[in-house]
Every structure is written in structure tokens, then in C-alpha cells.
PDB file of N, CA and C in Angstrom:
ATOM      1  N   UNK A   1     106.694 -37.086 -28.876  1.00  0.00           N
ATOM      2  CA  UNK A   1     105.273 -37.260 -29.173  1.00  0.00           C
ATOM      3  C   UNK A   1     104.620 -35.889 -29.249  1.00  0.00           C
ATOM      4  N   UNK A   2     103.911 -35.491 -30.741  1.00  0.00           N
ATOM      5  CA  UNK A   2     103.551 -34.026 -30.425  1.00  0.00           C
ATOM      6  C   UNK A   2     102.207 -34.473 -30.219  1.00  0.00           C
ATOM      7  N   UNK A   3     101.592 -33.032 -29.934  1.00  0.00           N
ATOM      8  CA  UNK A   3     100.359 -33.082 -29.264  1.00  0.00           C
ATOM      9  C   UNK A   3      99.771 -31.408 -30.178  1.00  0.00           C
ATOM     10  N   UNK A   4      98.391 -31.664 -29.364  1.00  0.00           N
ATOM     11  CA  UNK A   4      97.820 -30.296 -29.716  1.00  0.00           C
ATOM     12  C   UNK A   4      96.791 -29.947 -28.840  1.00  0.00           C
ATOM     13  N   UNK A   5      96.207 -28.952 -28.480  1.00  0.00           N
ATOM     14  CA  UNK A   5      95.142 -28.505 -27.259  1.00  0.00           C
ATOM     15  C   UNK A   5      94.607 -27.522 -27.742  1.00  0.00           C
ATOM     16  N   UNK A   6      93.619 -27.480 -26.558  1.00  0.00           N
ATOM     17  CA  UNK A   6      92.314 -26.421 -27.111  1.00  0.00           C
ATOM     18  C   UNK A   6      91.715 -25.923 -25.573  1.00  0.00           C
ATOM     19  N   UNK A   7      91.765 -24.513 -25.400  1.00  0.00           N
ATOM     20  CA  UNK A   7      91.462 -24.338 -24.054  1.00  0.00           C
ATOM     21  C   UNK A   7      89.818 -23.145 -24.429  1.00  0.00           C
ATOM     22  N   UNK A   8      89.253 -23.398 -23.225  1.00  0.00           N
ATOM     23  CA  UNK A   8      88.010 -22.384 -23.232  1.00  0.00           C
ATOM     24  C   UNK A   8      88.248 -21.743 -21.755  1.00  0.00           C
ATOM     25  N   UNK A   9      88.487 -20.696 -21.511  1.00  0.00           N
ATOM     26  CA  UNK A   9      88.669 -19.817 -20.520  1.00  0.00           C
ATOM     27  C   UNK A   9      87.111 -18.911 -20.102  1.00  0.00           C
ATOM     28  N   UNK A  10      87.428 -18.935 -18.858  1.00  0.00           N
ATOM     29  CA  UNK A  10      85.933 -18.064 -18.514  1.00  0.00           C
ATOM     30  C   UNK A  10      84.659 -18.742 -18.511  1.00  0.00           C
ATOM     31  N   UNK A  11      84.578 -20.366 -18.380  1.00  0.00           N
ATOM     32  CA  UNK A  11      83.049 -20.887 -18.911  1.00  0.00           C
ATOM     33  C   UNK A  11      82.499 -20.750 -17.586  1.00  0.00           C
ATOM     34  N   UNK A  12      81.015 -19.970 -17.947  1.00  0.00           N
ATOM     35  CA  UNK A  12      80.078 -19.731 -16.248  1.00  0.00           C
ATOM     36  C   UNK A  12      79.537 -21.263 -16.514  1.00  0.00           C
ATOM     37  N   UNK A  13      80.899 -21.877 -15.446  1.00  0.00           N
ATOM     38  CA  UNK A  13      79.925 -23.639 -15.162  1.00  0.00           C
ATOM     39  C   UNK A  13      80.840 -23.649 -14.103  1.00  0.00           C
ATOM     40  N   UNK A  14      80.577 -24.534 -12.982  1.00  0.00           N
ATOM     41  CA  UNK A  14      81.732 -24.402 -11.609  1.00  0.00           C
ATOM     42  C   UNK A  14      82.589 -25.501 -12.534  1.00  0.00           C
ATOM     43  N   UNK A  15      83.587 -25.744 -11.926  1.00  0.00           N
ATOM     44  CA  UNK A  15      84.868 -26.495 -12.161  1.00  0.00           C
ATOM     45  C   UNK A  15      84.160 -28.038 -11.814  1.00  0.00           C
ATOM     46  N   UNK A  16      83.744 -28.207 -10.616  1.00  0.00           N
ATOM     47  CA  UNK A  16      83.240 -29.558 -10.070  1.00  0.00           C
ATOM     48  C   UNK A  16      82.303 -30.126 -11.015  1.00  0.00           C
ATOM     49  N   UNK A  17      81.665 -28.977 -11.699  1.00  0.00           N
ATOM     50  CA  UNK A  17      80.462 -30.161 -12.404  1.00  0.00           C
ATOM     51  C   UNK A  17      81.157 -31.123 -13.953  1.00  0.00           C
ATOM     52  N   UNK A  18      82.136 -29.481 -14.589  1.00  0.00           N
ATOM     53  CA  UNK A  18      82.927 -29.964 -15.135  1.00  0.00           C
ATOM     54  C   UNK A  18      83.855 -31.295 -15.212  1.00  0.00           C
ATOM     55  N   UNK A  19      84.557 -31.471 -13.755  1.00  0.00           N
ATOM     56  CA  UNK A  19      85.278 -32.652 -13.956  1.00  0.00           C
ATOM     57  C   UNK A  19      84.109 -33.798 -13.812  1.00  0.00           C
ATOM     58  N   UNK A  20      83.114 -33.612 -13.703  1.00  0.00           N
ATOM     59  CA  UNK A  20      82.386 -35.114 -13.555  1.00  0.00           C
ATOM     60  C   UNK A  20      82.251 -35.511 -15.165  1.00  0.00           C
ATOM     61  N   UNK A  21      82.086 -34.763 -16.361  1.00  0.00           N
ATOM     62  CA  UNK A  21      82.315 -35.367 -17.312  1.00  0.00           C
ATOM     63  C   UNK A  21      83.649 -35.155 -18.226  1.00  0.00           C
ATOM     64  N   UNK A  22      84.625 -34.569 -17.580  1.00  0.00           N
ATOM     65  CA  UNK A  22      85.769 -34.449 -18.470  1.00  0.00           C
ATOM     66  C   UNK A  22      86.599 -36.100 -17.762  1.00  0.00           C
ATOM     67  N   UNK A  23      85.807 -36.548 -16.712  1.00  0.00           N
ATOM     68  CA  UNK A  23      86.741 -37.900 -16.521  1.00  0.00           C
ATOM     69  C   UNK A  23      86.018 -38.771 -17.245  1.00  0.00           C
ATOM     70  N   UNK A  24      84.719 -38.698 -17.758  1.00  0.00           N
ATOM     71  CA  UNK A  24      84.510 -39.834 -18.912  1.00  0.00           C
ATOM     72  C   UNK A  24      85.332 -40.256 -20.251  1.00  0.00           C
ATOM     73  N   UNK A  25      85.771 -39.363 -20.816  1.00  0.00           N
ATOM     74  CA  UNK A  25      86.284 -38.944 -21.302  1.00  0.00           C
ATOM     75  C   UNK A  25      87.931 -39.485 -21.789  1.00  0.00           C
ATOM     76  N   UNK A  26      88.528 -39.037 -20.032  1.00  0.00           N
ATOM     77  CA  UNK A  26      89.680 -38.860 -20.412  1.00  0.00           C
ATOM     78  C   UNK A  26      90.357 -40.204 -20.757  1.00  0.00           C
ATOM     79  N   UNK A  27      91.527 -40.191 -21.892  1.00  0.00           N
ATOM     80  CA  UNK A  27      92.341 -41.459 -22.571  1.00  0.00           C
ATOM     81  C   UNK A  27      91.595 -41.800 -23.407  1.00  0.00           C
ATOM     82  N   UNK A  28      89.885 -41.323 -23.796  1.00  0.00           N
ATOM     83  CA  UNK A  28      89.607 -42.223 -24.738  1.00  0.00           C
ATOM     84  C   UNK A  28      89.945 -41.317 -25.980  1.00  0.00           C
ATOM     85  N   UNK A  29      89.539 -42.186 -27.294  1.00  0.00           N
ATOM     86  CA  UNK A  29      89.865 -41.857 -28.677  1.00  0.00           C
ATOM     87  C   UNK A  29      89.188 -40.692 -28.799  1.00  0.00           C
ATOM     88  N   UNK A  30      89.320 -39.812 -30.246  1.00  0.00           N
ATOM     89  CA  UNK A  30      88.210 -38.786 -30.294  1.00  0.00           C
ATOM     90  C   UNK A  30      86.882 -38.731 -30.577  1.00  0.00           C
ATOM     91  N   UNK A  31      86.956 -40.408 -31.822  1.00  0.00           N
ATOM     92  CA  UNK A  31      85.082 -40.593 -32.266  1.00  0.00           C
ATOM     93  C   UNK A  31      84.399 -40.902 -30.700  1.00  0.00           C
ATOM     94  N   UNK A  32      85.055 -41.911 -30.175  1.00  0.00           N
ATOM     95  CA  UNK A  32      84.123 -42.406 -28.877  1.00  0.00           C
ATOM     96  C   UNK A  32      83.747 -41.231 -27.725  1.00  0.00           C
ATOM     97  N   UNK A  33      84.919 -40.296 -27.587  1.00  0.00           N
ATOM     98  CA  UNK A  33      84.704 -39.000 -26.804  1.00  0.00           C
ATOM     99  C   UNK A  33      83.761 -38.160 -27.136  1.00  0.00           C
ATOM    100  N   UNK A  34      83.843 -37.898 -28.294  1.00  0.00           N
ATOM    101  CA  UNK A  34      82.455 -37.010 -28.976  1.00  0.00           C
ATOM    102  C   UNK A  34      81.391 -37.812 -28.607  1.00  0.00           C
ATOM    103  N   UNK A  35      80.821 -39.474 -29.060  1.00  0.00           N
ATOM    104  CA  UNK A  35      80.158 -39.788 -29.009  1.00  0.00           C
ATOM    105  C   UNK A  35      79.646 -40.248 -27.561  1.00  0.00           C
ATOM    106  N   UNK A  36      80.311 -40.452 -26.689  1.00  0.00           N
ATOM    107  CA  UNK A  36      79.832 -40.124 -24.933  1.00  0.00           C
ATOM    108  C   UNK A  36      79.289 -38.425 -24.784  1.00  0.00           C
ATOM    109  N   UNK A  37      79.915 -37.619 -24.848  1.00  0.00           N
ATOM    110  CA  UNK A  37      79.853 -36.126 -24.792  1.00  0.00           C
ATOM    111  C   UNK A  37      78.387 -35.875 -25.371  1.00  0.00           C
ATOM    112  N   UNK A  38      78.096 -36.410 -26.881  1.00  0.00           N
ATOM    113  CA  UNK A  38      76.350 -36.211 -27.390  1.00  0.00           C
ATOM    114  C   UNK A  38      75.805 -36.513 -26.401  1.00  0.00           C
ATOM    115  N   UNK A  39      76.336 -37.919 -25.821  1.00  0.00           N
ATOM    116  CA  UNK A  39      75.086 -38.493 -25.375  1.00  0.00           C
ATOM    117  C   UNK A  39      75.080 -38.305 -23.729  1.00  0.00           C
ATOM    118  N   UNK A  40      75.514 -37.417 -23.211  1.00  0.00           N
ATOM    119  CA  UNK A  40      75.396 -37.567 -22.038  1.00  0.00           C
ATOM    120  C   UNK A  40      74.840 -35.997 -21.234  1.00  0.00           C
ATOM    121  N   UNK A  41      73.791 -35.992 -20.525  1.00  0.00           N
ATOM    122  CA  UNK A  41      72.589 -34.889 -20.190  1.00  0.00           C
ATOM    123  C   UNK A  41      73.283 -34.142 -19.584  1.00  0.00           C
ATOM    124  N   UNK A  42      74.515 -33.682 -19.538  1.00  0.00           N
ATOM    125  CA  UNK A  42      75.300 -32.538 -18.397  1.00  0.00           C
ATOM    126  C   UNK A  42      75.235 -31.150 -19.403  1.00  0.00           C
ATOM    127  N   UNK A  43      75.387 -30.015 -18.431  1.00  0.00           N
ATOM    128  CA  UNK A  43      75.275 -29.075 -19.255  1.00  0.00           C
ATOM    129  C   UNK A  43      77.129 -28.193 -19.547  1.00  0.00           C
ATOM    130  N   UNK A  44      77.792 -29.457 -19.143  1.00  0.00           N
ATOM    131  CA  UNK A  44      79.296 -29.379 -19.829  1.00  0.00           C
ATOM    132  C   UNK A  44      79.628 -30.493 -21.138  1.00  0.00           C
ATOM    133  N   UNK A  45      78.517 -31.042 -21.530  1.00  0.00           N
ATOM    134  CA  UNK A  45      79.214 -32.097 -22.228  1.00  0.00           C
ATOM    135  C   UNK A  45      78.915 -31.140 -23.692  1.00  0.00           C
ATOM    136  N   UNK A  46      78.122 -30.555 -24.172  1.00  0.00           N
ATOM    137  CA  UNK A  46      78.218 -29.706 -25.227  1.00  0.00           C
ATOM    138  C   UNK A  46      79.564 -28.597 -25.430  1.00  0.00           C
ATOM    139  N   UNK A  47      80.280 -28.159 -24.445  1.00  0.00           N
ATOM    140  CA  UNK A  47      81.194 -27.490 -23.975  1.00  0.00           C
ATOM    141  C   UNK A  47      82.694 -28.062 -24.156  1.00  0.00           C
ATOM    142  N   UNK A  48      82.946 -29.801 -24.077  1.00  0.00           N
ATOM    143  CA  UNK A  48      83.800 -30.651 -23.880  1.00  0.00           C
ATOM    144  C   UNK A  48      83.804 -30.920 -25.139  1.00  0.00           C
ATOM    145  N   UNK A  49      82.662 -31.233 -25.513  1.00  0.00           N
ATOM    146  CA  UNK A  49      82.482 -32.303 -27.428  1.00  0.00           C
ATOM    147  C   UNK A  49      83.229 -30.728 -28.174  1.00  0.00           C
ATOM    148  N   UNK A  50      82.700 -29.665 -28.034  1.00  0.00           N
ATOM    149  CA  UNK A  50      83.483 -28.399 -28.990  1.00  0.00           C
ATOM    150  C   UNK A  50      84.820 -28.338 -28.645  1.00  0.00           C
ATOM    151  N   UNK A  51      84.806 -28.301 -27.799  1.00  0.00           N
ATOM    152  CA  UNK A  51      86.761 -28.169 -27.287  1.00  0.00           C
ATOM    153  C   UNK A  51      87.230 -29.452 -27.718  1.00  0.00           C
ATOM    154  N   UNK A  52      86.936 -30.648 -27.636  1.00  0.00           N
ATOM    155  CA  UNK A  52      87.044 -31.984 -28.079  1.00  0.00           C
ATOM    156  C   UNK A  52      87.545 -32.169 -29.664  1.00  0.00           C
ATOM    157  N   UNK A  53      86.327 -31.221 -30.421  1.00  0.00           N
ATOM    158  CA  UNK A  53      86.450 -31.258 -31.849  1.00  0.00           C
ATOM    159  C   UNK A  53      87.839 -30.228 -32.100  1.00  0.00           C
ATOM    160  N   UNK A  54      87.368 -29.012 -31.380  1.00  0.00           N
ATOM    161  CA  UNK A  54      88.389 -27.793 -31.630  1.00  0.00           C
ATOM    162  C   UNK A  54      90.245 -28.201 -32.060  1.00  0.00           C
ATOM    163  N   UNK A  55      90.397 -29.179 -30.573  1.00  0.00           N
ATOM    164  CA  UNK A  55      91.658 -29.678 -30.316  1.00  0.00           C
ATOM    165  C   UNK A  55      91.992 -30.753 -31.353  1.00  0.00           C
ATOM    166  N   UNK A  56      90.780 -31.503 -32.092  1.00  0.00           N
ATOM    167  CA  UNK A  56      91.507 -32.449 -33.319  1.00  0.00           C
ATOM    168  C   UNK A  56      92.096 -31.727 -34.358  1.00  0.00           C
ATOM    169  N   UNK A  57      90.693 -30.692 -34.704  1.00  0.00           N
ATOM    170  CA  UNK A  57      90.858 -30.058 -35.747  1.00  0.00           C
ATOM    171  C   UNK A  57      92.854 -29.059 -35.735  1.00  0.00           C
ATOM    172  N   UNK A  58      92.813 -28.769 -34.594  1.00  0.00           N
ATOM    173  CA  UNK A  58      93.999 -28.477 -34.397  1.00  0.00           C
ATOM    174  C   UNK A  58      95.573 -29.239 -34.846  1.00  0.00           C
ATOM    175  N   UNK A  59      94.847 -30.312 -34.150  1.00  0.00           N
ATOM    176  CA  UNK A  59      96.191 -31.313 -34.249  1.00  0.00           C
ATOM    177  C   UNK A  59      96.075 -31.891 -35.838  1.00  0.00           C
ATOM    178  N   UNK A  60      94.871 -31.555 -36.811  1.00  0.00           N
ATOM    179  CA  UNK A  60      95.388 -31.944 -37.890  1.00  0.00           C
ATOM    180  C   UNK A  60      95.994 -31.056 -39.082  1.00  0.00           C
ATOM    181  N   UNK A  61      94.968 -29.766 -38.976  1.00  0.00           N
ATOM    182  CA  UNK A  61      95.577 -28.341 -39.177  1.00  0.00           C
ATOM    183  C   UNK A  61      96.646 -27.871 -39.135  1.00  0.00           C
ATOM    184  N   UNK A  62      97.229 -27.812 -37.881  1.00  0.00           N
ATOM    185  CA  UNK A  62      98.457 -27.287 -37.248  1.00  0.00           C
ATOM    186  C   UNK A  62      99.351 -28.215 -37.434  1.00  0.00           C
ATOM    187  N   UNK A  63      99.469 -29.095 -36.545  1.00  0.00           N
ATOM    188  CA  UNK A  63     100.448 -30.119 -36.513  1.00  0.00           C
ATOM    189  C   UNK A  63     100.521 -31.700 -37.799  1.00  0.00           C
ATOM    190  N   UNK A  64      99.391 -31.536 -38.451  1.00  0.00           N
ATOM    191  CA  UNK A  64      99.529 -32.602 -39.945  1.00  0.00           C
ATOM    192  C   UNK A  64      99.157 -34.042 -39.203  1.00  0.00           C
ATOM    193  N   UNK A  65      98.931 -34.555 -38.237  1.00  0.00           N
ATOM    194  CA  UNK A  65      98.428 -35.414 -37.218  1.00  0.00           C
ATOM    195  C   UNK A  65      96.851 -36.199 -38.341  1.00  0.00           C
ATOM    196  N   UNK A  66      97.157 -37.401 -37.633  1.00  0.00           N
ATOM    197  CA  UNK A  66      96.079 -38.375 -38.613  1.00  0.00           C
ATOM    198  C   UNK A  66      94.939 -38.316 -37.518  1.00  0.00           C
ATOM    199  N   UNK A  67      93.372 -38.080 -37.895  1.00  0.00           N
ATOM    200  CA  UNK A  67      92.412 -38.408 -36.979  1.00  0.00           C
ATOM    201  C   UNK A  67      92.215 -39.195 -36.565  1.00  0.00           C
ATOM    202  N   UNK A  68      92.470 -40.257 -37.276  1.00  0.00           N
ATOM    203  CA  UNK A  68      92.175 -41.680 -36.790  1.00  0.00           C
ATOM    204  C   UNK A  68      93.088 -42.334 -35.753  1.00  0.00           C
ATOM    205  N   UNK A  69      93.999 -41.486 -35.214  1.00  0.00           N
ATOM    206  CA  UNK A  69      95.260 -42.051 -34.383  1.00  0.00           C
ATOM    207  C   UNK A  69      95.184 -41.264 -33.198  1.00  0.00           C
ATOM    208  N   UNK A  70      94.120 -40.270 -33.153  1.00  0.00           N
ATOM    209  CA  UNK A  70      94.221 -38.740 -32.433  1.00  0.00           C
ATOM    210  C   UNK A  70      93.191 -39.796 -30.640  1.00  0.00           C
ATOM    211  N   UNK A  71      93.743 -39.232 -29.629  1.00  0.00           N
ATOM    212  CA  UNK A  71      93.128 -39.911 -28.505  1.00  0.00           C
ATOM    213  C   UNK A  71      92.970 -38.209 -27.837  1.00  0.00           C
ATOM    214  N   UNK A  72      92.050 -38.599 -26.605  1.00  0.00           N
ATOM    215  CA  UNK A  72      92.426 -37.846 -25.627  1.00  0.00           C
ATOM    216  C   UNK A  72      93.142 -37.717 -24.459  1.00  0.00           C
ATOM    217  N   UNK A  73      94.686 -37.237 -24.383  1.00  0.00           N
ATOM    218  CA  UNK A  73      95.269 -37.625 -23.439  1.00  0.00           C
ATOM    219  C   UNK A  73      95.307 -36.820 -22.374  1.00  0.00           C
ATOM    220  N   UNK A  74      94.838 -35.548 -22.155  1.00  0.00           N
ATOM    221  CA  UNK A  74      94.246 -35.108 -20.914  1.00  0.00           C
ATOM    222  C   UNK A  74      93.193 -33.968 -21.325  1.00  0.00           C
ATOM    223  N   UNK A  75      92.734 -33.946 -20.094  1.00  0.00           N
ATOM    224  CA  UNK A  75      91.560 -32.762 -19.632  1.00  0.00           C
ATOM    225  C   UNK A  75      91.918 -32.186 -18.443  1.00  0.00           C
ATOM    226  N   UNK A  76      92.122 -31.012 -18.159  1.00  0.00           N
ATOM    227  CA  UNK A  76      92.169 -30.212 -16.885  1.00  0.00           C
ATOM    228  C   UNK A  76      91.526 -29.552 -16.876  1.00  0.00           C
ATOM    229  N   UNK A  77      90.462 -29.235 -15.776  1.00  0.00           N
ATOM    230  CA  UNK A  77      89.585 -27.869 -15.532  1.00  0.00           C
ATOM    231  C   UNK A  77      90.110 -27.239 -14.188  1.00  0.00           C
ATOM    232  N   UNK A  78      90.604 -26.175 -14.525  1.00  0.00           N
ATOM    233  CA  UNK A  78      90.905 -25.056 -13.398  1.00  0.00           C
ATOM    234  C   UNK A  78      90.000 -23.964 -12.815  1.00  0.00           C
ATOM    235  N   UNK A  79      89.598 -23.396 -11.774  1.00  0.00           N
ATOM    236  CA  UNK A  79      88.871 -22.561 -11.512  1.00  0.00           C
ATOM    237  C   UNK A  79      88.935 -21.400 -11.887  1.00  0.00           C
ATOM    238  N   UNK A  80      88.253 -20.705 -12.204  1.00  0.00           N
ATOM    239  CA  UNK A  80      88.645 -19.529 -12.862  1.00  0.00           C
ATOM    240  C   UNK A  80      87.870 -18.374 -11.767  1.00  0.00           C
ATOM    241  N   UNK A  81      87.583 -16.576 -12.321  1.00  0.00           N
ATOM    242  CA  UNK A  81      87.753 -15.830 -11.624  1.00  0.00           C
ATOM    243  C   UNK A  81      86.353 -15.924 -10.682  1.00  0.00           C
ATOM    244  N   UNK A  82      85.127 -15.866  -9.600  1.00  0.00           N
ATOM    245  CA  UNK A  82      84.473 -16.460  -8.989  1.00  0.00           C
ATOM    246  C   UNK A  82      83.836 -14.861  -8.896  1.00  0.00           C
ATOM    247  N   UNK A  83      82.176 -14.797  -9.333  1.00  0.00           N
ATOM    248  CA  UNK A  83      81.884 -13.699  -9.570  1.00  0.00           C
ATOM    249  C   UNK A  83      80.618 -14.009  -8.352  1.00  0.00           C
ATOM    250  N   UNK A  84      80.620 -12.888  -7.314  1.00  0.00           N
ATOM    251  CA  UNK A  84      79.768 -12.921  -6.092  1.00  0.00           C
ATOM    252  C   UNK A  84      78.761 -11.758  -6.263  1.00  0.00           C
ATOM    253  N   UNK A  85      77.832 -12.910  -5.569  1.00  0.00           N
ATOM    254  CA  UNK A  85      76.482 -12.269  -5.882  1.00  0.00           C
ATOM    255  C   UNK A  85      75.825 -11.407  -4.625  1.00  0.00           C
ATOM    256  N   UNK A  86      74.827 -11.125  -4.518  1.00  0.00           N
ATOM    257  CA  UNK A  86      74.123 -11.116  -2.953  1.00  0.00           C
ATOM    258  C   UNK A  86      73.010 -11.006  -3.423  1.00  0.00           C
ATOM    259  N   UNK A  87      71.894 -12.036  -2.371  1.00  0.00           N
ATOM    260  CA  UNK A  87      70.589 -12.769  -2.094  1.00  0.00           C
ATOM    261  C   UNK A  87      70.207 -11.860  -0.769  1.00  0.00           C
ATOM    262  N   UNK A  88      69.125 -11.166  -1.020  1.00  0.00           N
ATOM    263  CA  UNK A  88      68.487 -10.592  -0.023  1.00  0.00           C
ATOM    264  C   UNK A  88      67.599 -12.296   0.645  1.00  0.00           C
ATOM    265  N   UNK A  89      67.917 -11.447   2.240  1.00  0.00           N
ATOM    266  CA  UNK A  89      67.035 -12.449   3.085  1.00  0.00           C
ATOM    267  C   UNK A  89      66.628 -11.540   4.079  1.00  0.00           C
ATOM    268  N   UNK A  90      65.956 -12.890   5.211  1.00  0.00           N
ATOM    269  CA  UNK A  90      65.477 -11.857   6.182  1.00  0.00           C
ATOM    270  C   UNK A  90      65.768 -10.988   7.080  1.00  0.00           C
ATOM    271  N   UNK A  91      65.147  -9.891   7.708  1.00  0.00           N
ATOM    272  CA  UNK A  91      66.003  -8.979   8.845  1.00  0.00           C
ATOM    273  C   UNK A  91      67.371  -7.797   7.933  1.00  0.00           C
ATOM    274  N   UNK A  92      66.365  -7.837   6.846  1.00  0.00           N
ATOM    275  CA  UNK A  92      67.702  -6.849   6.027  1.00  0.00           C
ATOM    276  C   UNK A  92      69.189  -7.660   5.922  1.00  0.00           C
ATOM    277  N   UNK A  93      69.751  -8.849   5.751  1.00  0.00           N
ATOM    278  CA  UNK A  93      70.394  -9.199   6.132  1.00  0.00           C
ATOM    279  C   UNK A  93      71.065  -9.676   4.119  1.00  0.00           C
ATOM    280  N   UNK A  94      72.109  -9.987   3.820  1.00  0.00           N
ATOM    281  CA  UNK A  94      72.394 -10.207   2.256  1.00  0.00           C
ATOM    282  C   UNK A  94      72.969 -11.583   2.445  1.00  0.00           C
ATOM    283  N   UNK A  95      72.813 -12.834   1.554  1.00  0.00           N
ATOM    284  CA  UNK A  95      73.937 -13.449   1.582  1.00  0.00           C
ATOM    285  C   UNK A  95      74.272 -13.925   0.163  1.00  0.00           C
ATOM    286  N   UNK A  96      75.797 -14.379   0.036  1.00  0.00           N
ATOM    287  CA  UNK A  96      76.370 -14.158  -0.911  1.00  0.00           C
ATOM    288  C   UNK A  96      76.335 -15.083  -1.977  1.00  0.00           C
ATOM    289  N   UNK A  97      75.976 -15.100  -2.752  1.00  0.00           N
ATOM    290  CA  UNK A  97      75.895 -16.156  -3.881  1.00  0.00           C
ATOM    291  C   UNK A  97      77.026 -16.220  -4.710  1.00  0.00           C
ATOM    292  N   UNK A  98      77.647 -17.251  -5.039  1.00  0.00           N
ATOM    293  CA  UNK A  98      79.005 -17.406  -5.661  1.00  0.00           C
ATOM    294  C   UNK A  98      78.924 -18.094  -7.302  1.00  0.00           C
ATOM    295  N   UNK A  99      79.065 -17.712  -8.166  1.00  0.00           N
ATOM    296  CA  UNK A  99      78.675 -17.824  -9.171  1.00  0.00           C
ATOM    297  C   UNK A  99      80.183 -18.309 -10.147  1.00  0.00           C
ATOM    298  N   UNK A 100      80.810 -19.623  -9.794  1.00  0.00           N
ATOM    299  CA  UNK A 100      81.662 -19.652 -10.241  1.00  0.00           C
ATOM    300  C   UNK A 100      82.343 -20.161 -11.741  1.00  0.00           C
ATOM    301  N   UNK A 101      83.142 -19.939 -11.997  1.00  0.00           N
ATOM    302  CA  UNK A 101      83.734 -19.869 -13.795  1.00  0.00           C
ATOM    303  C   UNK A 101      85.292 -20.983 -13.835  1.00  0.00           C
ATOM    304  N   UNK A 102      85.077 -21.428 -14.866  1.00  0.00           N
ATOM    305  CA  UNK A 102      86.308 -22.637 -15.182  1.00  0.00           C
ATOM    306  C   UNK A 102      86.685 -21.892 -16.214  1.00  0.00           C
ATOM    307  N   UNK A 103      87.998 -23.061 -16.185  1.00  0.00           N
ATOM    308  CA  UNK A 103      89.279 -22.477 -17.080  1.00  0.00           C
ATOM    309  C   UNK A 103      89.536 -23.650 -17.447  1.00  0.00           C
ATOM    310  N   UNK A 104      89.162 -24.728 -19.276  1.00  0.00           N
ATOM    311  CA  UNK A 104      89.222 -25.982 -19.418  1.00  0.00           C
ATOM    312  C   UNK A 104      90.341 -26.057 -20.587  1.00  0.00           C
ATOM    313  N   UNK A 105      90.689 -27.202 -20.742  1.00  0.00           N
ATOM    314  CA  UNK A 105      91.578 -27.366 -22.145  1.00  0.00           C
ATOM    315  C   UNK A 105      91.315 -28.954 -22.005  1.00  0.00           C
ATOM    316  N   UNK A 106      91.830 -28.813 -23.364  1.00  0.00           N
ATOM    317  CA  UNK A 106      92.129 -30.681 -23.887  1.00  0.00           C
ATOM    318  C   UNK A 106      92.768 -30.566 -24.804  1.00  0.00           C
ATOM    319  N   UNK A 107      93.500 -31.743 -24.227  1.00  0.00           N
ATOM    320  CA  UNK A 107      94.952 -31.960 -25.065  1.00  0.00           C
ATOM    321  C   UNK A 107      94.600 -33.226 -25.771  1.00  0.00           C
ATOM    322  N   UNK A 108      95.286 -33.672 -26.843  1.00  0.00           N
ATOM    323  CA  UNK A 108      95.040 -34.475 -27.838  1.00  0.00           C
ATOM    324  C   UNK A 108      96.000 -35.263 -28.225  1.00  0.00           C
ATOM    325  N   UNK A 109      96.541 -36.140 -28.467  1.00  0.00           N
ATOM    326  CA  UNK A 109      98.274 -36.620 -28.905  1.00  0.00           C
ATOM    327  C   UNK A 109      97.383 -38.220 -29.693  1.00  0.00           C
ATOM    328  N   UNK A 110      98.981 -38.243 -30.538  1.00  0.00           N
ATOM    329  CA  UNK A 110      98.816 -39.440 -31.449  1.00  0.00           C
ATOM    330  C   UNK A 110      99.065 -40.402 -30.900  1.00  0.00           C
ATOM    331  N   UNK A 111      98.311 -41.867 -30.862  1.00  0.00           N
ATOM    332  CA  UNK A 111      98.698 -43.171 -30.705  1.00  0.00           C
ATOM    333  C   UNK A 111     100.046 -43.640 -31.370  1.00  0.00           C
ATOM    334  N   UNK A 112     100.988 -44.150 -30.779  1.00  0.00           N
ATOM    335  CA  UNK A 112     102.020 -44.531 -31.053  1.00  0.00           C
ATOM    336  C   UNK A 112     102.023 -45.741 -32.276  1.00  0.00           C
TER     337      UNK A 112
END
């Protein structure tokens, strides 16, 4: 069964907020995935629907794969490098603000 993927490395979004909409998502087809992804107010689902599209366009490009057969068969978001901040407070004192970055892909494969 071939497949095809599409990864975005480095996105300043934490990983956690990410998987709350890459599990809507996951197993479904590609029209219905895009069309959850429009419609849903997270500020990863614009992020998912491009990587979403990226990875069809791939699998039809690259690999000759029919759209209409194309699903989503996974999503992984990994943490990526975690860029620290510091927040002045009181008594001269700093604390650290963590500003963290994902590492996403989606993979794509044909219905049997």
C-alpha cells in the first residue's frame, strides 16, 4: 500500500493544542478533512487543512494516486525545539516563559 506525507517542522503552536485537532481528523477521507479543518476555530486547523492539501497533492503528483480514494491515515505531532523566555516579576525576580514549537506530518494512503 503506497502512501505519501507532508511534514511542517518548527510550527510556533505547542504540540498539545495541535493534537486536539489533528484527532478530528484522523482516518477520515481528504474532502471531509479539509472540510472539518475550514470549519473549525483552532489556530492549528489552517496549518492541518495546508499540510492536508500539501500531502494529496503529493500522493497524486509523486506517486499517480487517485483523489478520490486518498484518506487520512495518520497525523503525528512531535515536539519540537522549546524556545524560553523570561517574564520580569516582583522583587527583581525572572520567570520563564516557554514558548513551545511542533514538528507535524500527515500521511495519506489509498483506500483499498
Amino acid at each position: 500500500m503506497s502512501e505519501a506525507k507532508a511534514t511542517l517542522t518548527y510550527a510556533r503552536i505547542a504540540p498539545r493544542k495541535v493534537n486536539i485537532v489533528a484527532d478530528l481528523i484522523r482516518g477520515k477521507d481528504i474532502d471531509l478533512a479539509v472540510g472539518i479543518l475550514n470549519n473549525t476555530p483552532k489556530k492549528a486547523s489552517p496549518l492541518l487543512a495546508k499540510l492536508v492539501n500539501s500531502a494529496a497533492a503529493n500522493a497524486e503528483n509523486n506517486n499517480g494516486m487517485d483523489r478520490a480514494k486518498l484518506y487520512v491515515s495518520a497525523v503525528y505531532v512531535n515536539p519540537g525545539p522549546i524556545m524560553k523566555r523570561m517574564q520580569p516579576v516582583s522583587k527583581g525576580r525572572g520567570y520563564r516563559i516557554d514558548k513551545r514549537t511542533s514538528h507535524i506530518t500527515v500521511v495519506v494512503s489509498e483506500k483499498a
